[in-house]
PDB file of N, CA and C in Angstrom:
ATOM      1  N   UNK A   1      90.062 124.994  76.857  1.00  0.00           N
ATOM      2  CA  UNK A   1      90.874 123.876  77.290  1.00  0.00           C
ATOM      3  C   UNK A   1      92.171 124.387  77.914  1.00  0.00           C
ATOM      4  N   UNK A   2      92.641 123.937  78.842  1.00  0.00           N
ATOM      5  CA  UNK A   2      93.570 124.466  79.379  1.00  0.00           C
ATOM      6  C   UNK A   2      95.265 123.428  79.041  1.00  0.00           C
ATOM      7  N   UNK A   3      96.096 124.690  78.745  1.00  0.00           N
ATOM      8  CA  UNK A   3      97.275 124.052  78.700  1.00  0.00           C
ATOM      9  C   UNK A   3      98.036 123.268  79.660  1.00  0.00           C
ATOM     10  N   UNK A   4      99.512 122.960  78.905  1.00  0.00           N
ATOM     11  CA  UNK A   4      99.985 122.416  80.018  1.00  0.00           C
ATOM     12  C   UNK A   4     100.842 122.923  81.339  1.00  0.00           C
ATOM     13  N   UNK A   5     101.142 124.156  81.082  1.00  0.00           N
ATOM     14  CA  UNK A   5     101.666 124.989  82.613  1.00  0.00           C
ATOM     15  C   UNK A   5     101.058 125.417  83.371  1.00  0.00           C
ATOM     16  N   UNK A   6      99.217 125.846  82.472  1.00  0.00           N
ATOM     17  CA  UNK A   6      98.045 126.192  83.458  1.00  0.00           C
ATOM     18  C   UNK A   6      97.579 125.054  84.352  1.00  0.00           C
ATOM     19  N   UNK A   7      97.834 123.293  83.671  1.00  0.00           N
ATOM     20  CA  UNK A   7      96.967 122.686  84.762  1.00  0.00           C
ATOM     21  C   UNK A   7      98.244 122.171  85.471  1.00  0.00           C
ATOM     22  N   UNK A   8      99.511 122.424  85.254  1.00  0.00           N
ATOM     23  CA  UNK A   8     100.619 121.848  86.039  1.00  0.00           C
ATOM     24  C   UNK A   8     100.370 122.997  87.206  1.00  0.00           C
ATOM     25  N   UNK A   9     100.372 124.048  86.964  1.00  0.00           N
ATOM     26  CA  UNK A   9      99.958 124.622  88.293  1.00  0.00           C
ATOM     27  C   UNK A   9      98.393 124.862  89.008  1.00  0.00           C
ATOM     28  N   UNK A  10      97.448 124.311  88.299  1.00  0.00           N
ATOM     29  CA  UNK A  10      96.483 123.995  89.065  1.00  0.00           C
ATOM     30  C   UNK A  10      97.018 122.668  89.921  1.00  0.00           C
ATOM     31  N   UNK A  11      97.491 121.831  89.440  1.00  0.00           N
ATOM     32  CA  UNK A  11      97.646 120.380  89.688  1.00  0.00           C
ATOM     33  C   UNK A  11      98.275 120.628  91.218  1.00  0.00           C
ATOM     34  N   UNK A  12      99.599 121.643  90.922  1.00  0.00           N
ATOM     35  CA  UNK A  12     100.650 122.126  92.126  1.00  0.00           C
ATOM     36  C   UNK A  12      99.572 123.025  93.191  1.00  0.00           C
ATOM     37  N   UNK A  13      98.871 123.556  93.245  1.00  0.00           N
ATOM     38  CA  UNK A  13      97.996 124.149  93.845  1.00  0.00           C
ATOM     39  C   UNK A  13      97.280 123.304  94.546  1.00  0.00           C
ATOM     40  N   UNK A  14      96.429 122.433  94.011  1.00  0.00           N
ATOM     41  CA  UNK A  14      95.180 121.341  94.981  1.00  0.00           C
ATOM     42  C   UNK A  14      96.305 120.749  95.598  1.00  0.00           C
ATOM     43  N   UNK A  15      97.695 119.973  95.104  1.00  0.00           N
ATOM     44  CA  UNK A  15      98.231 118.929  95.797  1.00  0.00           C
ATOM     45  C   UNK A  15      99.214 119.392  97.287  1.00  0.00           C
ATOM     46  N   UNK A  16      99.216 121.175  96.734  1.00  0.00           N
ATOM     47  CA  UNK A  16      99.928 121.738  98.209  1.00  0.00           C
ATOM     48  C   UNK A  16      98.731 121.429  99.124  1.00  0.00           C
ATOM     49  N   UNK A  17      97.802 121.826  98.779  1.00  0.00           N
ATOM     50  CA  UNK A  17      96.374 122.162  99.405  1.00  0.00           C
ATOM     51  C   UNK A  17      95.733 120.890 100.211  1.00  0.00           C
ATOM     52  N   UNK A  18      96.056 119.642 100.038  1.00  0.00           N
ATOM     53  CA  UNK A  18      96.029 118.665 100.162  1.00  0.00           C
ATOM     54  C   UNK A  18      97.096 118.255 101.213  1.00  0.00           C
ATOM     55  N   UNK A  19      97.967 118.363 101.097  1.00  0.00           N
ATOM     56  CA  UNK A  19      99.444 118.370 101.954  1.00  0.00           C
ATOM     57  C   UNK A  19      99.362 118.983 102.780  1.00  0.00           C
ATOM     58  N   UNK A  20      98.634 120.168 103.208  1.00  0.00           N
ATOM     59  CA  UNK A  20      98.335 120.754 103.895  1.00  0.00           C
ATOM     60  C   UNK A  20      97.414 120.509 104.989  1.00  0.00           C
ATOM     61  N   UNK A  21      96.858 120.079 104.471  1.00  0.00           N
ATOM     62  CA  UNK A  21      95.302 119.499 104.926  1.00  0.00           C
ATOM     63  C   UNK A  21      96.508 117.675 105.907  1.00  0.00           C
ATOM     64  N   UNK A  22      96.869 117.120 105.289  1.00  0.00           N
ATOM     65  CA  UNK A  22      97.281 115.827 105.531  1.00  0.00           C
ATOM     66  C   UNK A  22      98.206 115.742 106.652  1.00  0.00           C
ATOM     67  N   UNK A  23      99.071 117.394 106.798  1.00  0.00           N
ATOM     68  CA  UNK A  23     100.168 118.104 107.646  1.00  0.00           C
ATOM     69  C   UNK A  23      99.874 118.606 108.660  1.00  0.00           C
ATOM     70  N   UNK A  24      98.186 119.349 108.726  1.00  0.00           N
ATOM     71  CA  UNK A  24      97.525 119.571 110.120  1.00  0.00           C
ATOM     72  C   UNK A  24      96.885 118.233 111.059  1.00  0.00           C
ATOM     73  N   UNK A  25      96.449 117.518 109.933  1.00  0.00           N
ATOM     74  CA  UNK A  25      96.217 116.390 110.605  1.00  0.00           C
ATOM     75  C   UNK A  25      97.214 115.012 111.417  1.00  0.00           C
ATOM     76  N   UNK A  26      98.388 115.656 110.757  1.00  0.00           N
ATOM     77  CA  UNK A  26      99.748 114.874 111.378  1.00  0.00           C
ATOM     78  C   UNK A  26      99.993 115.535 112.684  1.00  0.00           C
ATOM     79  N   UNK A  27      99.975 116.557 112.665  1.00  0.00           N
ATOM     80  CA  UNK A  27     100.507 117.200 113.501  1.00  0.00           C
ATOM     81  C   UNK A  27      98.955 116.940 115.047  1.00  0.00           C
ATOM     82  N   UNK A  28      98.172 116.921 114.920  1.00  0.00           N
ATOM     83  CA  UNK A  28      97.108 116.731 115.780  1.00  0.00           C
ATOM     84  C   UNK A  28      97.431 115.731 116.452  1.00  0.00           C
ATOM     85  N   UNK A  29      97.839 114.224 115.511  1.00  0.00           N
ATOM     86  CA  UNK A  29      97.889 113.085 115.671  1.00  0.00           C
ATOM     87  C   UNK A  29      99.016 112.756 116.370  1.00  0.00           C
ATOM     88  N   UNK A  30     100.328 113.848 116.572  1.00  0.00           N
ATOM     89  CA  UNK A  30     101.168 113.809 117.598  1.00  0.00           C
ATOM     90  C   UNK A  30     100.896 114.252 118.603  1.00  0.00           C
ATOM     91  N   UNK A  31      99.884 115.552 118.403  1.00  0.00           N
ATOM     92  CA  UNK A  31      99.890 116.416 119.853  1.00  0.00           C
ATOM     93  C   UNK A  31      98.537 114.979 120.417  1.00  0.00           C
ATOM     94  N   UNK A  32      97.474 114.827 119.920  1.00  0.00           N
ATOM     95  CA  UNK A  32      96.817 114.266 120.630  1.00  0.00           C
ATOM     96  C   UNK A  32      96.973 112.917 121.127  1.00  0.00           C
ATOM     97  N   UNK A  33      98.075 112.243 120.736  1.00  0.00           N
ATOM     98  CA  UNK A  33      98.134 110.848 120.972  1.00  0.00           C
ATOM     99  C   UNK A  33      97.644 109.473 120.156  1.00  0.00           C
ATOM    100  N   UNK A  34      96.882 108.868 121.304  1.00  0.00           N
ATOM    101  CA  UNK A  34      97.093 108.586 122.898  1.00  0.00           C
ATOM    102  C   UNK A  34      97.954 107.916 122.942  1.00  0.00           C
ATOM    103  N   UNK A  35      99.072 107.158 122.549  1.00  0.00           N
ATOM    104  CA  UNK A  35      99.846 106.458 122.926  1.00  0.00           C
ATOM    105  C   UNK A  35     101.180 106.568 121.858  1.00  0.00           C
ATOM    106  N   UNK A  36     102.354 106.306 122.911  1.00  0.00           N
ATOM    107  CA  UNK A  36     103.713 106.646 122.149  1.00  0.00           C
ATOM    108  C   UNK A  36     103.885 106.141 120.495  1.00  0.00           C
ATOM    109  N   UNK A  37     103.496 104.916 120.260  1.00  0.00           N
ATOM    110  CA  UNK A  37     103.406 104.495 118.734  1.00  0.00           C
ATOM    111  C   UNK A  37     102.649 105.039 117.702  1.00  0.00           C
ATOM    112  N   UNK A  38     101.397 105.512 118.255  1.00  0.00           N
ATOM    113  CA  UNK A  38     100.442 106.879 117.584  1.00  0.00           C
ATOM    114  C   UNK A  38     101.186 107.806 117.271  1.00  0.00           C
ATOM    115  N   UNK A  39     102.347 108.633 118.585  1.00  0.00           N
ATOM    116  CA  UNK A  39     102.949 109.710 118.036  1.00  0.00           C
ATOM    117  C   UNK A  39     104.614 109.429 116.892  1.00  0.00           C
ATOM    118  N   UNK A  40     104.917 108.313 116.968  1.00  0.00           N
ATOM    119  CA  UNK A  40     106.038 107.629 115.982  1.00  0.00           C
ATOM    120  C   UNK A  40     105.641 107.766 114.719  1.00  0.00           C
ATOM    121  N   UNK A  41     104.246 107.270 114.672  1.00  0.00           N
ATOM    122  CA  UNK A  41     103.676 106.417 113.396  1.00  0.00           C
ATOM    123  C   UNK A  41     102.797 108.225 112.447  1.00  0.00           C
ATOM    124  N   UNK A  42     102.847 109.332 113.231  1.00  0.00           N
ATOM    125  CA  UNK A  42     102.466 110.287 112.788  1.00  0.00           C
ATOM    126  C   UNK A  42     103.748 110.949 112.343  1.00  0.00           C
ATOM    127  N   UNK A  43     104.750 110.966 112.829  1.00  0.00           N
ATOM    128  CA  UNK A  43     106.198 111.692 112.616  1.00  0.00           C
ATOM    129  C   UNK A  43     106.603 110.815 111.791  1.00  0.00           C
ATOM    130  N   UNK A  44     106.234 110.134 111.417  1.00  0.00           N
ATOM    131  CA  UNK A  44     106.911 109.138 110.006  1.00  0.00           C
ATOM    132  C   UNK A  44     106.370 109.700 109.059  1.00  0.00           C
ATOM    133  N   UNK A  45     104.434 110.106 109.269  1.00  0.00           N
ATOM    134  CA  UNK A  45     103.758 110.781 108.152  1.00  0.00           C
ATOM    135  C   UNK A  45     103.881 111.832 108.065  1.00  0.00           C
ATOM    136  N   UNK A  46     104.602 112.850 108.928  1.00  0.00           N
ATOM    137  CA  UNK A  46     104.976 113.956 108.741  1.00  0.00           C
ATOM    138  C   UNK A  46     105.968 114.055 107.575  1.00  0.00           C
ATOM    139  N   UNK A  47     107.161 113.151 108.113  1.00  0.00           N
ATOM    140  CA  UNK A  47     108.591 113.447 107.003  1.00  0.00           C
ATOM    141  C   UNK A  47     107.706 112.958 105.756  1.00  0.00           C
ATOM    142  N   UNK A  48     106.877 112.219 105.657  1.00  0.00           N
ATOM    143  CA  UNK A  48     106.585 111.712 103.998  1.00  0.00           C
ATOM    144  C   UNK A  48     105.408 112.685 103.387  1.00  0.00           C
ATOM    145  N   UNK A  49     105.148 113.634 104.442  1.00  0.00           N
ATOM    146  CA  UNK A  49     103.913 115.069 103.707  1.00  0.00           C
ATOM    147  C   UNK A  49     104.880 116.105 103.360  1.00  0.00           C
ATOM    148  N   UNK A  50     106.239 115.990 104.297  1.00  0.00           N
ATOM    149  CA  UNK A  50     107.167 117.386 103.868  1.00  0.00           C
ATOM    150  C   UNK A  50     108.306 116.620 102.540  1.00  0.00           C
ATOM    151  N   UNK A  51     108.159 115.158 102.306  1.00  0.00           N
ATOM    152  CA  UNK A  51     109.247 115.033 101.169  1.00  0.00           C
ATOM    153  C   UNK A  51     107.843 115.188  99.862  1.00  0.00           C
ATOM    154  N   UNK A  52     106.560 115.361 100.126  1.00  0.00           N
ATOM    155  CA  UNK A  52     105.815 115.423  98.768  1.00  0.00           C
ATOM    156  C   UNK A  52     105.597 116.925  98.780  1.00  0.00           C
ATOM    157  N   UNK A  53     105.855 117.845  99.747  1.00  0.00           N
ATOM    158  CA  UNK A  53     105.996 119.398  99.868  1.00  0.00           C
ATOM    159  C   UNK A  53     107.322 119.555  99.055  1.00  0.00           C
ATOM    160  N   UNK A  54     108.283 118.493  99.487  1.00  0.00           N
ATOM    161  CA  UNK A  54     109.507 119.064  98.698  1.00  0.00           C
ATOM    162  C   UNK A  54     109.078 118.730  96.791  1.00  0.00           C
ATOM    163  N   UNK A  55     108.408 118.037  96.751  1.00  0.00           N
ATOM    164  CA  UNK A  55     108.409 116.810  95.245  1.00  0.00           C
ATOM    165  C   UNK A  55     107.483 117.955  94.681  1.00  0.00           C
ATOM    166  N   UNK A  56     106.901 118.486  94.754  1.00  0.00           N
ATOM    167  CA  UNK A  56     105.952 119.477  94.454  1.00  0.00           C
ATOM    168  C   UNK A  56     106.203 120.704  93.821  1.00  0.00           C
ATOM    169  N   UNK A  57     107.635 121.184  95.497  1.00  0.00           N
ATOM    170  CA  UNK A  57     107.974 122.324  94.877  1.00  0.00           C
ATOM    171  C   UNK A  57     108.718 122.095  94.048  1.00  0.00           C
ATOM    172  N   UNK A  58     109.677 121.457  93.928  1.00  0.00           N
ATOM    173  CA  UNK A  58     110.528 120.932  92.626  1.00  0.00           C
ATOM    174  C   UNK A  58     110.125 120.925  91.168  1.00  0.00           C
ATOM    175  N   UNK A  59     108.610 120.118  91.189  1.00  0.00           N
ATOM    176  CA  UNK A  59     107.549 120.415  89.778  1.00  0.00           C
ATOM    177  C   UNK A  59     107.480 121.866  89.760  1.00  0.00           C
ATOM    178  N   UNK A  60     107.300 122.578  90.850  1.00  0.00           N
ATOM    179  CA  UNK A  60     106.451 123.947  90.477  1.00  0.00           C
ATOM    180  C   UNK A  60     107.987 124.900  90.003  1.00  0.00           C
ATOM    181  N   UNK A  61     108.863 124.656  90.716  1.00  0.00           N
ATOM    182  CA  UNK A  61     109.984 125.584  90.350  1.00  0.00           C
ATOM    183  C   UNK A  61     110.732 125.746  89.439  1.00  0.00           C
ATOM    184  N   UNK A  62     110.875 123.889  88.872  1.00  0.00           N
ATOM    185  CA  UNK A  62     111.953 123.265  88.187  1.00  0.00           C
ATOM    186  C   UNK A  62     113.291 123.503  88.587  1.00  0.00           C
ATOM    187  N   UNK A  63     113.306 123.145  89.899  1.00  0.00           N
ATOM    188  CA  UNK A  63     114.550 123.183  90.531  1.00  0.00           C
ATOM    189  C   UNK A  63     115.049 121.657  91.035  1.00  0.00           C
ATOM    190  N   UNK A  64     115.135 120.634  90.295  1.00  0.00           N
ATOM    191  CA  UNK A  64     115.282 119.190  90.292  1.00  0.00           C
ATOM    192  C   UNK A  64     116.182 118.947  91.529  1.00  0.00           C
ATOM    193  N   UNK A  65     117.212 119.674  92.364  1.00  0.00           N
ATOM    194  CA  UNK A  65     117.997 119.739  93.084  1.00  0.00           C
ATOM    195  C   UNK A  65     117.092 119.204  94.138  1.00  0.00           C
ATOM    196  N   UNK A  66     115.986 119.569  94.512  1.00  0.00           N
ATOM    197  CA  UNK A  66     115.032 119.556  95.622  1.00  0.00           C
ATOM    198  C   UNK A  66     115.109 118.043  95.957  1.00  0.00           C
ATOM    199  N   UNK A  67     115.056 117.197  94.764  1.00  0.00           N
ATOM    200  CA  UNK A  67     114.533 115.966  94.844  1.00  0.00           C
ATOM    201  C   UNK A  67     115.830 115.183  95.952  1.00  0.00           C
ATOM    202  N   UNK A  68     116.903 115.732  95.701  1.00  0.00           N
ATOM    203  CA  UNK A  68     117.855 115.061  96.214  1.00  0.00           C
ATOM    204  C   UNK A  68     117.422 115.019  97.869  1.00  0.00           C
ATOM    205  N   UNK A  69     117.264 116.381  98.300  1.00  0.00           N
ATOM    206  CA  UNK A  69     116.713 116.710  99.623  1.00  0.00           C
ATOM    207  C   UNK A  69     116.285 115.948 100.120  1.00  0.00           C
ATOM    208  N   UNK A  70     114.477 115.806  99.237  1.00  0.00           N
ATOM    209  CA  UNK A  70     113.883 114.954  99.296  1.00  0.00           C
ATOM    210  C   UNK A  70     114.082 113.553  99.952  1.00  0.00           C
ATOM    211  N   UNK A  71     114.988 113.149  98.926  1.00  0.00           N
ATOM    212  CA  UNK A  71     115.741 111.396  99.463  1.00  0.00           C
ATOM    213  C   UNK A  71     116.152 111.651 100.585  1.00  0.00           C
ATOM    214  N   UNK A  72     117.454 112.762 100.519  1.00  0.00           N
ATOM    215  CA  UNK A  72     117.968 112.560 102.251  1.00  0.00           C
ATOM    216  C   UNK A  72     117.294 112.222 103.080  1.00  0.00           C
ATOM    217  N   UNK A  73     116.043 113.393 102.780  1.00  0.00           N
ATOM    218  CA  UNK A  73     115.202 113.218 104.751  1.00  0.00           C
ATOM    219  C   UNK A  73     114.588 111.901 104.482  1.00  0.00           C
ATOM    220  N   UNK A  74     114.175 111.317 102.948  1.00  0.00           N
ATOM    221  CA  UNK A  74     113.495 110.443 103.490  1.00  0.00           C
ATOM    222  C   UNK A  74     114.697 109.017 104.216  1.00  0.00           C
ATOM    223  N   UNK A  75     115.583 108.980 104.191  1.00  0.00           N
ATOM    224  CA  UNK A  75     116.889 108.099 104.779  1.00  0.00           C
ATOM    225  C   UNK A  75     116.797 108.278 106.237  1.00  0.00           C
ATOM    226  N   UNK A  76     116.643 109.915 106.310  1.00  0.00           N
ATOM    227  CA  UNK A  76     116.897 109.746 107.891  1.00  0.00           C
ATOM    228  C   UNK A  76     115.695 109.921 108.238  1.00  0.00           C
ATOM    229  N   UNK A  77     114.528 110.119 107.474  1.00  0.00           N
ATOM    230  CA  UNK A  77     113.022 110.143 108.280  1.00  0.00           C
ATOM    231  C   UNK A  77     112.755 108.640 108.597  1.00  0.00           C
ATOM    232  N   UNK A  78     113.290 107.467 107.684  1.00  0.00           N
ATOM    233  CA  UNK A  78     113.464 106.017 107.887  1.00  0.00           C
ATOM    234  C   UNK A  78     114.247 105.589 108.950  1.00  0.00           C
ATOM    235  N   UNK A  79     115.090 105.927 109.326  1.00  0.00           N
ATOM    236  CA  UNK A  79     116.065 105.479 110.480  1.00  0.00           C
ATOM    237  C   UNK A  79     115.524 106.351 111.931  1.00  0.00           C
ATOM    238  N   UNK A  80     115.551 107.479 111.325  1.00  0.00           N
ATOM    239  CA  UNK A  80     114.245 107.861 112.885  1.00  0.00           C
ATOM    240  C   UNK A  80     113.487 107.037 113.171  1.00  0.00           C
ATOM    241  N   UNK A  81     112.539 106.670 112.443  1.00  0.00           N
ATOM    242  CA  UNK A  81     111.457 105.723 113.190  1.00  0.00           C
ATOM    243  C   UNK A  81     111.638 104.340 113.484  1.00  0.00           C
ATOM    244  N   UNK A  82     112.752 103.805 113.028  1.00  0.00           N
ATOM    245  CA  UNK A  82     113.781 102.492 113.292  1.00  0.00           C
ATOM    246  C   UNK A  82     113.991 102.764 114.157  1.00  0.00           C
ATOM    247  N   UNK A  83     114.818 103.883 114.647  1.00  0.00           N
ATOM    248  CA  UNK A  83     115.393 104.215 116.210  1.00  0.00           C
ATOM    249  C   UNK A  83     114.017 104.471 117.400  1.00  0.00           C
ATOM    250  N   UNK A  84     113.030 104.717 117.151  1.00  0.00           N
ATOM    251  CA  UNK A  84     111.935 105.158 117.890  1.00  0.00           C
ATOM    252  C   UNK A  84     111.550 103.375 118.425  1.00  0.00           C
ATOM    253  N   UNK A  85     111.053 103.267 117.695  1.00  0.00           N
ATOM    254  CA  UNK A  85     110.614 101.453 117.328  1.00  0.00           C
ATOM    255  C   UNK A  85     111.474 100.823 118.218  1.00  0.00           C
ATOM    256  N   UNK A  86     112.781 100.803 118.246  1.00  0.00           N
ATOM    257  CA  UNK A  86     113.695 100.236 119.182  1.00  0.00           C
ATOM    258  C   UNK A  86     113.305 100.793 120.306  1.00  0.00           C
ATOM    259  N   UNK A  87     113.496 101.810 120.557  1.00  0.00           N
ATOM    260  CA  UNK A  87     113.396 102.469 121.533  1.00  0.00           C
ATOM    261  C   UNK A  87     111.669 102.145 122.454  1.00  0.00           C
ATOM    262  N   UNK A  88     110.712 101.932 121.597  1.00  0.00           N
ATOM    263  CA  UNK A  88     109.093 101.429 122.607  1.00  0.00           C
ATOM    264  C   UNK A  88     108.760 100.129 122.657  1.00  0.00           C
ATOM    265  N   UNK A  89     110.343  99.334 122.149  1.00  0.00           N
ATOM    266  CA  UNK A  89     110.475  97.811 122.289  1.00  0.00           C
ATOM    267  C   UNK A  89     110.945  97.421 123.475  1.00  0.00           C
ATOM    268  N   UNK A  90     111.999  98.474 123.311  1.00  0.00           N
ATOM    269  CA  UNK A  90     112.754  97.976 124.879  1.00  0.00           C
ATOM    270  C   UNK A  90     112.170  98.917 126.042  1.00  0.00           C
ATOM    271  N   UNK A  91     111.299 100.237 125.958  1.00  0.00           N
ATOM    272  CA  UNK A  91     110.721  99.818 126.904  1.00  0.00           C
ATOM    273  C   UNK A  91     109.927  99.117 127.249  1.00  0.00           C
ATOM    274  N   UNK A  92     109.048  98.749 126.566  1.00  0.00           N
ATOM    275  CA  UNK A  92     107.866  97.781 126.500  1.00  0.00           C
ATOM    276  C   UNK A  92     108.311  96.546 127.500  1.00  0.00           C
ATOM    277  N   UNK A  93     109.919  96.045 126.843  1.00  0.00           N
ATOM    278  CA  UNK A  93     110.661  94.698 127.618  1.00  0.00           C
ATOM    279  C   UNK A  93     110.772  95.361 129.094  1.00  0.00           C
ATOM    280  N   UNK A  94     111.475  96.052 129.349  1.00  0.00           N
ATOM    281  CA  UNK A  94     111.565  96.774 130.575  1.00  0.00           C
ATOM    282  C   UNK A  94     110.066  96.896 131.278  1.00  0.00           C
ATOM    283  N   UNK A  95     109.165  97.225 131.233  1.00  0.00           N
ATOM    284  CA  UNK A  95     107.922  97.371 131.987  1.00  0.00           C
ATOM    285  C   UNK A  95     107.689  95.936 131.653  1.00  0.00           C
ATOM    286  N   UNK A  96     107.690  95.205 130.838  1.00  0.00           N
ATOM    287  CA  UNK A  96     107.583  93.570 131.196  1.00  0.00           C
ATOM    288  C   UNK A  96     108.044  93.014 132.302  1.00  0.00           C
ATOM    289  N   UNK A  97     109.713  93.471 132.015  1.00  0.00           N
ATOM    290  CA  UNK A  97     110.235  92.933 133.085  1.00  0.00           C
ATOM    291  C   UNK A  97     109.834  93.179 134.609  1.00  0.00           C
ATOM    292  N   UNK A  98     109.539  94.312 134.916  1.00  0.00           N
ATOM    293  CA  UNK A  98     109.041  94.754 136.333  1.00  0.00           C
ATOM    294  C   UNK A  98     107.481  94.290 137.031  1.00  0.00           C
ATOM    295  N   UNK A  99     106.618  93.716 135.541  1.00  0.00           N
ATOM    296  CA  UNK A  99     105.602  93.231 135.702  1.00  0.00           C
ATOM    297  C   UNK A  99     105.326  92.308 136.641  1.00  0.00           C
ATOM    298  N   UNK A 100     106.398  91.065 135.513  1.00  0.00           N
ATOM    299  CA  UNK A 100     107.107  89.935 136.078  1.00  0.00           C
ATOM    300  C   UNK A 100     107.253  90.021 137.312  1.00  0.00           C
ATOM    301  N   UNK A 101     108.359  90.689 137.847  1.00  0.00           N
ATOM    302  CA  UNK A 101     108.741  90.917 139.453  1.00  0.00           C
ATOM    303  C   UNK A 101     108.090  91.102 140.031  1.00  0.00           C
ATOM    304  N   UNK A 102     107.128  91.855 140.148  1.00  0.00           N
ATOM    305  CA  UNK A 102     106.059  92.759 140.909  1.00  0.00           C
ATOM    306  C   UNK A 102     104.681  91.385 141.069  1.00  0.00           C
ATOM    307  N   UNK A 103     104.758  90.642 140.275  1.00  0.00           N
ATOM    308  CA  UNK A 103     103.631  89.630 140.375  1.00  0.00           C
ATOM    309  C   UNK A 103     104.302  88.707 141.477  1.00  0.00           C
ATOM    310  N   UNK A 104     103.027  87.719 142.183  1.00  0.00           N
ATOM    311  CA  UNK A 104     103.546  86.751 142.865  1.00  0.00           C
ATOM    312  C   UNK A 104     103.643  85.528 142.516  1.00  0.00           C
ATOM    313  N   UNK A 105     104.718  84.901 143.233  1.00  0.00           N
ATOM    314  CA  UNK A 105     105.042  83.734 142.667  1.00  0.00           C
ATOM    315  C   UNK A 105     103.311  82.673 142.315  1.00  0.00           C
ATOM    316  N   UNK A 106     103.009  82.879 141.401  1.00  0.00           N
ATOM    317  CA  UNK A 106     101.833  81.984 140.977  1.00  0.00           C
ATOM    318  C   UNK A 106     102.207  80.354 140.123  1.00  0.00           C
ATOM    319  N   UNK A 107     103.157  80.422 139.684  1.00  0.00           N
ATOM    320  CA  UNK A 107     103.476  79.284 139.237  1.00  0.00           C
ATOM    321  C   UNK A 107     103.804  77.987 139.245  1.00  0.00           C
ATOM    322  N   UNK A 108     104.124  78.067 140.600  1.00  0.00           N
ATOM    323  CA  UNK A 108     104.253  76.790 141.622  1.00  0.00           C
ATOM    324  C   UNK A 108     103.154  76.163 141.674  1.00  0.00           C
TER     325      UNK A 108
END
């Protein structure tokens, strides 16, 4: 039967291993696309695979300090993608707007 520091670091082992696995696949999901909200909506899952990389190492080290880290990025990994979001709203409005223009008067 295994104790409890042997399966805390089995536990820390599969769940890097896992994170890993979840971190290549983020990263694909930016390089490959296809479209700007695909690559937002992957860089959001990035910061939340590197704050459970941080939550991890913290268990494995017992260095509780980590966790604080942790929070930070996740504050500004949250307001990044707030700012992104704004940012494929208004262009979105903007290529609306030119739509608009570019069509002919049909409404009459």
């Amino acid at each position: 039967m295994m104790s409890g520091p042997e399966f805390l670091h089995l536990a820390t082992t599969v769940s890097l291993g896992l994170l890993t696995l979840a971190f290549l696949l983020a990263v694909y999901r930016i390089a490959a696309g296809p479209s700007l909200a695909d690559r937002v909506l992957a860089l959001d899952m990035l910061v939340a695979v590197v704050i459970g990389y941080i939550g991890v190492i913290a268990l494995r080290t017992g260095f509780m300090l980590y966790l604080d880290i942790a929070i930070a990025l996740g504050l500004v990994g949250f307001l990044s993608t707030v700012a992104f979001a704004r940012f494929i709203l208004q262009r979105w409005q903007i290529s609306q707007a030119a739509e608009e223009q570019s069509r002919p008067e049909a409404r009459r």
